[in-house]
N, C-alpha and C. Protein backbone atom coordinates (compact mmCIF):
# COMPACT_ATOMS: atom_id res chain seq x y z
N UNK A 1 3.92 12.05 1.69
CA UNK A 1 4.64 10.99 1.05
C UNK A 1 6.04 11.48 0.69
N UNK A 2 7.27 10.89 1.21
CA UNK A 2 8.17 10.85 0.95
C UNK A 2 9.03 10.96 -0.51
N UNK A 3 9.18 12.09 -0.96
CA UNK A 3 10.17 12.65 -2.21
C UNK A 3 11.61 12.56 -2.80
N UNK A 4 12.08 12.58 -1.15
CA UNK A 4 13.42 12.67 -1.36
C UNK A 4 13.92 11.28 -0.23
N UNK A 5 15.21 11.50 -0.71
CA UNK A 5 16.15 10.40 -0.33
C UNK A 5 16.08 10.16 1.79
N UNK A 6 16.48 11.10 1.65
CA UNK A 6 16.31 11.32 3.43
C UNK A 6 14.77 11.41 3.99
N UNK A 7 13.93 11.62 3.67
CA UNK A 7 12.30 11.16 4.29
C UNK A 7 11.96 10.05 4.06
N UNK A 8 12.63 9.52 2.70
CA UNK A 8 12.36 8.06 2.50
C UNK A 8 13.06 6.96 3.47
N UNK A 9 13.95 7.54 4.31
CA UNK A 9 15.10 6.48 4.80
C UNK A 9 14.16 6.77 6.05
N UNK A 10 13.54 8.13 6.56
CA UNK A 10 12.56 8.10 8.43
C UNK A 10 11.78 7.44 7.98
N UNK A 11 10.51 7.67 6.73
CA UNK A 11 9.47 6.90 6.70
C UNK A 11 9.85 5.13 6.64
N UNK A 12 10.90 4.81 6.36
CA UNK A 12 11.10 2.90 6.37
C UNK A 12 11.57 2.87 7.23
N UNK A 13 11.93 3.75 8.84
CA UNK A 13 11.78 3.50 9.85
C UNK A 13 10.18 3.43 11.04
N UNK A 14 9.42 3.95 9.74
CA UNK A 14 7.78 4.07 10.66
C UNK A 14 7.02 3.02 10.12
N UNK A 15 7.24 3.39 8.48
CA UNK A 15 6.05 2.67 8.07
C UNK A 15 6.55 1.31 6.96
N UNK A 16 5.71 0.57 6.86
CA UNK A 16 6.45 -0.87 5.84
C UNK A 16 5.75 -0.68 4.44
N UNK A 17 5.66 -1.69 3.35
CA UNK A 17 5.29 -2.07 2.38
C UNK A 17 4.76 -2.98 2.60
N UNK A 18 4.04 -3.93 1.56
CA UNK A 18 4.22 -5.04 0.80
C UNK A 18 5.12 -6.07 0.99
N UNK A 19 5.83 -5.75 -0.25
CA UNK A 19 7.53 -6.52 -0.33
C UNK A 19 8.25 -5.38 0.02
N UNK A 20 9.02 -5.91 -0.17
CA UNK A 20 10.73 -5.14 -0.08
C UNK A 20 11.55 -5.75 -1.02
N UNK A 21 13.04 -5.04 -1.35
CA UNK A 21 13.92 -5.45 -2.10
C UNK A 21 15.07 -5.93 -1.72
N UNK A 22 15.57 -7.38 -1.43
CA UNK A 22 16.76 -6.97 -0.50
C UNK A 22 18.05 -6.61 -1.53
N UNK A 23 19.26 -6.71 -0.80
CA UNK A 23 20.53 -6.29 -1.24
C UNK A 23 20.55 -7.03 -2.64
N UNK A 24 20.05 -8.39 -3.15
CA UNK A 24 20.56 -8.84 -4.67
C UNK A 24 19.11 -7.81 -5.81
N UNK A 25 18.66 -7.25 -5.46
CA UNK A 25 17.53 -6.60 -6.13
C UNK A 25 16.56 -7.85 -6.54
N UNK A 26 16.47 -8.57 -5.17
CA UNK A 26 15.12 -9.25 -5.49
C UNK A 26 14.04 -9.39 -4.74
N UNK A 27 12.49 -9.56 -5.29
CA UNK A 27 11.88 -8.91 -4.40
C UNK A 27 11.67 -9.93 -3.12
N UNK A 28 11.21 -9.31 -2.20
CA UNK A 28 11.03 -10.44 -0.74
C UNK A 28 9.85 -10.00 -0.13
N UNK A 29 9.30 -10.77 0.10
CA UNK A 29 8.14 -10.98 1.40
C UNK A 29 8.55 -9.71 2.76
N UNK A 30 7.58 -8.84 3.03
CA UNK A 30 7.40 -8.20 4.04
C UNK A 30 5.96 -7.80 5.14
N UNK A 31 5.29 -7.01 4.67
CA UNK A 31 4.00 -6.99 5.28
C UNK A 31 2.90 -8.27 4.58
N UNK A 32 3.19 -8.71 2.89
CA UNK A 32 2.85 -9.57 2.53
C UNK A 32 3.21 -10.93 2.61
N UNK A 33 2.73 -12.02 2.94
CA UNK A 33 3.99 -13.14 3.29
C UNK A 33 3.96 -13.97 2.26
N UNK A 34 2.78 -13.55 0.94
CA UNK A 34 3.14 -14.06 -0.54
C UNK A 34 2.24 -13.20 -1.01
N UNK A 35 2.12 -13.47 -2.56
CA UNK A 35 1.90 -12.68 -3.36
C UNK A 35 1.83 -13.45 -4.65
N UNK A 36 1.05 -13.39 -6.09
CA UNK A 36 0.96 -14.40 -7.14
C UNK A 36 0.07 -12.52 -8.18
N UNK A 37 0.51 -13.15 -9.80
CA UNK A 37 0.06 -12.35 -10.68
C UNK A 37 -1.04 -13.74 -11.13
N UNK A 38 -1.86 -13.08 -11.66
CA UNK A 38 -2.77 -13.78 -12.50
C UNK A 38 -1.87 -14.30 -13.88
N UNK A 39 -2.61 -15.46 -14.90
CA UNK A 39 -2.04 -15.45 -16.15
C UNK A 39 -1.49 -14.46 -16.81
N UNK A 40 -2.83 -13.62 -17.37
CA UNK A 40 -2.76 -12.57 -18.04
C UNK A 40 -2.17 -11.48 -17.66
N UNK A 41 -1.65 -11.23 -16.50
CA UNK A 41 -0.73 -10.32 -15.95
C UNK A 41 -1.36 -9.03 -15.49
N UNK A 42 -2.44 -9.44 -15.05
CA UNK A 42 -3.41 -7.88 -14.70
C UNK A 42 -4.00 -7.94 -13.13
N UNK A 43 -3.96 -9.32 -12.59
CA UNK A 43 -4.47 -9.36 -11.32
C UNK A 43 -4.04 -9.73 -10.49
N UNK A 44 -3.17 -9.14 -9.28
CA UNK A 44 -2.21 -9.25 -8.39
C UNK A 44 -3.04 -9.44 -6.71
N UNK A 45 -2.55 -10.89 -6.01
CA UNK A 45 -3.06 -11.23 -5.62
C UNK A 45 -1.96 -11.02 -4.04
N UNK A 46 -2.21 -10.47 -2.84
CA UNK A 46 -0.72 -10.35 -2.30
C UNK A 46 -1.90 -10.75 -0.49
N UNK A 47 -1.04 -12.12 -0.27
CA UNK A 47 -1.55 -12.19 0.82
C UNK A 47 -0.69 -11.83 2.02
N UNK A 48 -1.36 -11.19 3.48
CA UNK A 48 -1.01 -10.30 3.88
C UNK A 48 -0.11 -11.08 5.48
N UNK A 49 0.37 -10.45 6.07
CA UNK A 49 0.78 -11.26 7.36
C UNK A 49 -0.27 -11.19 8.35
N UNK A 50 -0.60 -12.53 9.00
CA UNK A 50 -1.07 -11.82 10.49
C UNK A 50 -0.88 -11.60 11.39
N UNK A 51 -1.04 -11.21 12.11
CA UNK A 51 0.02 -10.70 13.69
C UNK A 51 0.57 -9.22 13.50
N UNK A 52 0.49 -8.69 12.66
CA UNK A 52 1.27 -7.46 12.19
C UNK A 52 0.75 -6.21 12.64
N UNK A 53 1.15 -5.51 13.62
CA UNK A 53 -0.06 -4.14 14.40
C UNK A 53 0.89 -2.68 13.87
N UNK A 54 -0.07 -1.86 14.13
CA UNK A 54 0.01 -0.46 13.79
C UNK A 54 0.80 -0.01 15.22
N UNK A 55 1.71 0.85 15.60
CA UNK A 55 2.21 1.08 16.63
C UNK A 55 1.20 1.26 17.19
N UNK A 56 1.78 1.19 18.46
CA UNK A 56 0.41 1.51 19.58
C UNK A 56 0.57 2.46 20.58
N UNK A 57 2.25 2.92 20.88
CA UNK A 57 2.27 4.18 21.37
C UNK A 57 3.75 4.96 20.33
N UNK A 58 3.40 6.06 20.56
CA UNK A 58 4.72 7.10 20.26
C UNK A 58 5.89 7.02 21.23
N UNK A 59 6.72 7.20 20.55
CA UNK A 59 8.21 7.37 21.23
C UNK A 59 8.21 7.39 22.73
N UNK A 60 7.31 8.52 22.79
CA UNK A 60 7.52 9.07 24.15
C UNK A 60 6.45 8.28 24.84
N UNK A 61 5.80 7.58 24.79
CA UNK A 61 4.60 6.40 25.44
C UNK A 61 3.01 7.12 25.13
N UNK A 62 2.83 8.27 24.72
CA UNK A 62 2.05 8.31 24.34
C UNK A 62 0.85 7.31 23.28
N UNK A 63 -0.09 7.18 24.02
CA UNK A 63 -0.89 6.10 23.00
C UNK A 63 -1.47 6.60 21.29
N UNK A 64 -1.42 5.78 20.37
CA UNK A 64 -1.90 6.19 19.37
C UNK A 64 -2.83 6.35 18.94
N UNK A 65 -3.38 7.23 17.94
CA UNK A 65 -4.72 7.13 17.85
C UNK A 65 -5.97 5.78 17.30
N UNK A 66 -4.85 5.00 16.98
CA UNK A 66 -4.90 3.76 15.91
C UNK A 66 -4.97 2.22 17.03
N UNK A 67 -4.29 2.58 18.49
CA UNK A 67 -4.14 1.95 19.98
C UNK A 67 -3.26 0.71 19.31
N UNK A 68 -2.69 0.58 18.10
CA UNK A 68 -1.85 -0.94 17.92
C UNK A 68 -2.58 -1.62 17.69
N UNK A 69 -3.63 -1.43 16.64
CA UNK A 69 -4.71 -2.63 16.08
C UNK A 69 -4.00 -3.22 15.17
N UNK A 70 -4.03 -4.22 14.79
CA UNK A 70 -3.69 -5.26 13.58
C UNK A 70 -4.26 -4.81 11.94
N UNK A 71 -3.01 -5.20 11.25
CA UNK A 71 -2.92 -4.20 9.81
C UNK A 71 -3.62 -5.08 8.94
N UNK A 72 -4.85 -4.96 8.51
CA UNK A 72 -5.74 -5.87 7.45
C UNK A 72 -5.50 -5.38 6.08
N UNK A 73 -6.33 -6.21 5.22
CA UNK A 73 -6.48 -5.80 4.00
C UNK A 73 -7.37 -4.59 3.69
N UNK A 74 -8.30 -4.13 4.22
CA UNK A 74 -8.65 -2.99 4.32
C UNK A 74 -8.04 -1.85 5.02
N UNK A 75 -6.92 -1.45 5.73
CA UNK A 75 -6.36 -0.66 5.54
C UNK A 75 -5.33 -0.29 4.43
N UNK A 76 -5.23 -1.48 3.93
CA UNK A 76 -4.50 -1.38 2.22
C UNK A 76 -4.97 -0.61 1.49
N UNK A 77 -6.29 -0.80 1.02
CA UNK A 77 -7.57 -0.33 0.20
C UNK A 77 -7.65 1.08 0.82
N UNK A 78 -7.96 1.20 1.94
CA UNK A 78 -7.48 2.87 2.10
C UNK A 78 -6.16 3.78 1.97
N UNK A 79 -5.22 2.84 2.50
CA UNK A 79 -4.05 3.43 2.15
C UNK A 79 -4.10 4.09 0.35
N UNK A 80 -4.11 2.88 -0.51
CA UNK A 80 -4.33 3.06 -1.52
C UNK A 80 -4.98 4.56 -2.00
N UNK A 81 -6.22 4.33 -1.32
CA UNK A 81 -7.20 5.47 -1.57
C UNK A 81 -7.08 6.66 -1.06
N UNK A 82 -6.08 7.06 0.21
CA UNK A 82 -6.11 7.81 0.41
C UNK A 82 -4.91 8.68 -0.22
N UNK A 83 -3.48 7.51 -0.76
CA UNK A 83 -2.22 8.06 -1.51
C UNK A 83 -3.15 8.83 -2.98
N UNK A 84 -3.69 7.97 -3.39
CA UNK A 84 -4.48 8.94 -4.46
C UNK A 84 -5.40 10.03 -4.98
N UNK A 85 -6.35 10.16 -3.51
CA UNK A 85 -7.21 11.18 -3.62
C UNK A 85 -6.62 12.57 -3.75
N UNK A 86 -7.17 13.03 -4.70
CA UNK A 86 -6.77 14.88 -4.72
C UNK A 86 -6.52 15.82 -3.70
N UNK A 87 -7.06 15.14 -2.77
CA UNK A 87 -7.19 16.43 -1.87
C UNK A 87 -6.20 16.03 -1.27
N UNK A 88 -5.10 14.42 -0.78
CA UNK A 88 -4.22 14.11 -0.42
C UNK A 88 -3.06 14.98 -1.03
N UNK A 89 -2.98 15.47 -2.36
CA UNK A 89 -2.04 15.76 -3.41
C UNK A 89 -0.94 14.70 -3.17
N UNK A 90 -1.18 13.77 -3.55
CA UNK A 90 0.61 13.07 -2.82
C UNK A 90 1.71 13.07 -4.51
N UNK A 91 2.16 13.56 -4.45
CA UNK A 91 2.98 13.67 -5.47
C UNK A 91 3.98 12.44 -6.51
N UNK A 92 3.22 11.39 -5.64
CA UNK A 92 3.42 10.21 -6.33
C UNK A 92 2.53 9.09 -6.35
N UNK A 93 1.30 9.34 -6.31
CA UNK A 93 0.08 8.44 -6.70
C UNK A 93 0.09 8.05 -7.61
N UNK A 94 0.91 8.68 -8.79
CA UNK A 94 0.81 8.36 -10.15
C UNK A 94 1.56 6.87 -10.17
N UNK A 95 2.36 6.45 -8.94
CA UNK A 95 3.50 5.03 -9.05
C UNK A 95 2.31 4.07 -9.32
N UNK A 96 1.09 4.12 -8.69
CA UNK A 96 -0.11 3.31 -9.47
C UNK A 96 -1.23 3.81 -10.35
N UNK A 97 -0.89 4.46 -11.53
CA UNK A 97 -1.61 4.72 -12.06
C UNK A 97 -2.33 3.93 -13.45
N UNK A 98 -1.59 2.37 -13.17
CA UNK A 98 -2.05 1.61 -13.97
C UNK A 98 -3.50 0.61 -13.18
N UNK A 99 -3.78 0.99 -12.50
CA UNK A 99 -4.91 0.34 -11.41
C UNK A 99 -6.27 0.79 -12.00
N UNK A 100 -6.98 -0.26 -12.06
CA UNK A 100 -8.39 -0.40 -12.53
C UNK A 100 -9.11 0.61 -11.81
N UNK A 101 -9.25 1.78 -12.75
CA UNK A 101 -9.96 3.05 -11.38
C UNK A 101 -9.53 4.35 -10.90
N UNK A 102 -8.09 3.69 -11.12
CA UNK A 102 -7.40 5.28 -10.48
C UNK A 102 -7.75 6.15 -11.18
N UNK A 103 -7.63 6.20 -13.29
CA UNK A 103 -8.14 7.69 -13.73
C UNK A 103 -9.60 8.21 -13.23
N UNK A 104 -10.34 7.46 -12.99
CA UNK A 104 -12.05 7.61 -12.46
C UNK A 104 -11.94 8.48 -10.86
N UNK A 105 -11.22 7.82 -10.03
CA UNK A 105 -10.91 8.01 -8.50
C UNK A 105 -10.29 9.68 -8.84
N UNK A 106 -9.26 9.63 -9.10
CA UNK A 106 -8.26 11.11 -9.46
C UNK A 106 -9.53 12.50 -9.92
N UNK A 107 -10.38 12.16 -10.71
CA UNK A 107 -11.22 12.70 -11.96
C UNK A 107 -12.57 13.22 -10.58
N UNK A 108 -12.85 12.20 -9.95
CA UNK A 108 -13.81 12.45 -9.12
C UNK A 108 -15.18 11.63 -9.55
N UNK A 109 -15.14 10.72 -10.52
CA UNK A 109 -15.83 10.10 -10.66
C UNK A 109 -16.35 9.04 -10.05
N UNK A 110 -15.61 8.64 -9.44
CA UNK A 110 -16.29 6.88 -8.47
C UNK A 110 -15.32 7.04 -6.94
N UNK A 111 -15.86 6.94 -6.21
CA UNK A 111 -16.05 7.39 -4.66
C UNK A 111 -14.87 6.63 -4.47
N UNK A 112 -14.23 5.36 -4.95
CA UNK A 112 -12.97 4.45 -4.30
C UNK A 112 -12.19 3.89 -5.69
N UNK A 113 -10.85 3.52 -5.78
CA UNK A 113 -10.34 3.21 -6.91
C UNK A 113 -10.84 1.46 -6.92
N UNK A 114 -11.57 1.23 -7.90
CA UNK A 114 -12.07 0.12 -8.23
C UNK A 114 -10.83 -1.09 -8.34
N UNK A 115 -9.89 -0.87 -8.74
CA UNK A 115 -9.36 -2.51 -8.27
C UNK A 115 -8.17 -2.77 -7.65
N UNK A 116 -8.81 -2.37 -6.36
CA UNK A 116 -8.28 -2.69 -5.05
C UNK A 116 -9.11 -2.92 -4.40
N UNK A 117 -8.73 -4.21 -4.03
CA UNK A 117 -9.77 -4.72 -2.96
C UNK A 117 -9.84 -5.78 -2.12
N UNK A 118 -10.31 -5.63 -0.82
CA UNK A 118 -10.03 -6.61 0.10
C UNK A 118 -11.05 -7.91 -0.31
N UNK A 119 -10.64 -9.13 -0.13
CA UNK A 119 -11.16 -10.13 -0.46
C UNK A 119 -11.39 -11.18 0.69
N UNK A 120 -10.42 -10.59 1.53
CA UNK A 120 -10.89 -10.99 3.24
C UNK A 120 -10.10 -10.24 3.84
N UNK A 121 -9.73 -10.57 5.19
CA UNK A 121 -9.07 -10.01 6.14
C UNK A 121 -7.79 -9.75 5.29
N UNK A 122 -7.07 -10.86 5.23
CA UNK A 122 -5.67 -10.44 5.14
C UNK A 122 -5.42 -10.71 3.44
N UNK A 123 -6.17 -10.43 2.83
CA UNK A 123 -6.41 -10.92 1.13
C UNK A 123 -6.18 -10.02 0.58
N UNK A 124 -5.29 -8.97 0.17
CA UNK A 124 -5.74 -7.86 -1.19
C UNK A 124 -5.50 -8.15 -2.67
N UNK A 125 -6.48 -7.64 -3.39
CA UNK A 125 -6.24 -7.80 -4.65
C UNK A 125 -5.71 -6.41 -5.19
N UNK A 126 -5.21 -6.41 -6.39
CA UNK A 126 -5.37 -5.19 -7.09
C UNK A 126 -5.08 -5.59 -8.55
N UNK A 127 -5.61 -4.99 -9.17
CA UNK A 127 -6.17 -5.07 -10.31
C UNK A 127 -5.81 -4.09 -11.38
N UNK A 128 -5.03 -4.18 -12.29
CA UNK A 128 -4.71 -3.22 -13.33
C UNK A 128 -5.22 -3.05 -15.03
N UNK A 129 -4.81 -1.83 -15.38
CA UNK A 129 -5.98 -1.90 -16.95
C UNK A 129 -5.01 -2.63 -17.65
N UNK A 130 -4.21 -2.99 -17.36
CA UNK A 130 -2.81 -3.45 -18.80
C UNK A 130 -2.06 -4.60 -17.98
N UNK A 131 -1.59 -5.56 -18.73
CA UNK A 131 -0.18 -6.24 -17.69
C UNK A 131 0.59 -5.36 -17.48
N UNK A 132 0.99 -6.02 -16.16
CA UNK A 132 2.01 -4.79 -15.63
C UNK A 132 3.03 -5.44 -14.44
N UNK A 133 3.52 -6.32 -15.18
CA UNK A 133 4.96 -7.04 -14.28
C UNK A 133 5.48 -6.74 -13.37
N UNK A 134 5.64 -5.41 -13.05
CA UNK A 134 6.27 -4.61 -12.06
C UNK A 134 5.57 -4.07 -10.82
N UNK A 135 4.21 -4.00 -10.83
CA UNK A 135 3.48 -4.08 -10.06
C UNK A 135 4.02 -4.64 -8.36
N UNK A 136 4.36 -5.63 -8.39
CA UNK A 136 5.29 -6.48 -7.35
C UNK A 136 6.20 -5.63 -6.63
N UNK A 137 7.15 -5.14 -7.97
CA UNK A 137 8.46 -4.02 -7.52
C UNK A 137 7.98 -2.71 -6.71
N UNK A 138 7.06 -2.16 -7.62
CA UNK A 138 6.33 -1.07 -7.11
C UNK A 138 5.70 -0.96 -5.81
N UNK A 139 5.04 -2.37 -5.40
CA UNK A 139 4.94 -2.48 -4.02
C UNK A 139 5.67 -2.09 -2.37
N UNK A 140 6.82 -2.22 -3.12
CA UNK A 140 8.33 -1.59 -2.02
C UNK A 140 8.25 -0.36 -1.75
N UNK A 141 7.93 0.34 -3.01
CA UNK A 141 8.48 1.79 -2.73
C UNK A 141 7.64 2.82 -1.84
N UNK A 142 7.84 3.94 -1.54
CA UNK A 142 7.56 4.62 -0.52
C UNK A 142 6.44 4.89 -0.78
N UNK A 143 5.95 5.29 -1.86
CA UNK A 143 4.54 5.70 -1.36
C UNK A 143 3.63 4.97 -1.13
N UNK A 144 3.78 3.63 -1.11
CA UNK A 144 2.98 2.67 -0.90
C UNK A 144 3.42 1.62 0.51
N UNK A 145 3.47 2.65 1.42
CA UNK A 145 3.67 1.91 2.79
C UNK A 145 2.06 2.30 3.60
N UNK A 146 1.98 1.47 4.56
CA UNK A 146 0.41 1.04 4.82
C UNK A 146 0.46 1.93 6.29
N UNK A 147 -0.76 2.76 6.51
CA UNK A 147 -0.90 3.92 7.02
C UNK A 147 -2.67 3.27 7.68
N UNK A 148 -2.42 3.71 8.83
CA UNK A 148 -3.82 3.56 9.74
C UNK A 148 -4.66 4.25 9.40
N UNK A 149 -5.78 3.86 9.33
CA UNK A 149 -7.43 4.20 8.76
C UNK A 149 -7.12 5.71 9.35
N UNK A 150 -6.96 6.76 8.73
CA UNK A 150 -7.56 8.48 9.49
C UNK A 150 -6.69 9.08 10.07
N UNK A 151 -5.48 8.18 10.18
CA UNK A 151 -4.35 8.56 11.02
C UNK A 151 -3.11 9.15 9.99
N UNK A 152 -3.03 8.89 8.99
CA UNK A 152 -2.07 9.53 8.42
C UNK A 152 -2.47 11.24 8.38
């Protein structure tokens, strides 16, 4: 996961988000083509595009390991899971560390971070212990670009 300024600028040439931010700092529709908070401000609802595939070859035509399958809501839920697991170390898992689960997931206690979750194909939820407004914003940033099941 991308740290610095210059890995962050190759990785938003590979990989996408969520939203994005454009030039007025507001947020916009990208891999998600909407998105809604609950009342209470804890349950973020971000529906996904369809048509949207994982490359399918490398630069050089090589095929991928991933062959250009189409990006669901369950590769979210892993992405998710895999930016956070320990053994990933990603040095910025903590950008969701308000998510129903993550201290449990981090700790080694429960096998997947509990609120994230696919609700269909192109449906993700995620779910936080507190309101958390920004959630949306946070979606943009780098460590939360969507990565093929095993392939990152």
């Amino acid at each position: 996961m991308a740290t610095d300024t210059t890995s962050a600028e190759v990785g938003y040439q590979i990989f996408e988000t969520l939203v994005a931010i454009d030039p007025d700092g507001e947020i916009v529709p990208l891999l998600a083509e909407s998105w809604k908070a609950s009342p209470d401000g804890k349950t973020f609802t971000f529906k996904l595009r369809k048509g949207v595939h994982f490359h399918k070859t490398t630069e050089g035509g090589k095929p991928t390991a991933n062959g250009g399958r189409e990006v669901t809501a369950d590769d979210w839920v892993w992405t998710f899971n895999y930016i956070c697991d320990p053994k990933t170390n990603s040095p910025r898992a903590y950008f969701i560390d308000m998510v129903k689960g993550y201290k449990e997931y981090r700790e080694g206690k429960a096998q997947s971070i509990s609120g994230i979750k696919a609700l269909d194909k192109y449906t993700l939820q995620i779910e936080t212990t507190y309101p958390f407004a920004r959630l949306s914003r946070c979606s943009a940033t780098t460590p939360l670009w969507s990565c093929p099941r095993r392939t990152c």
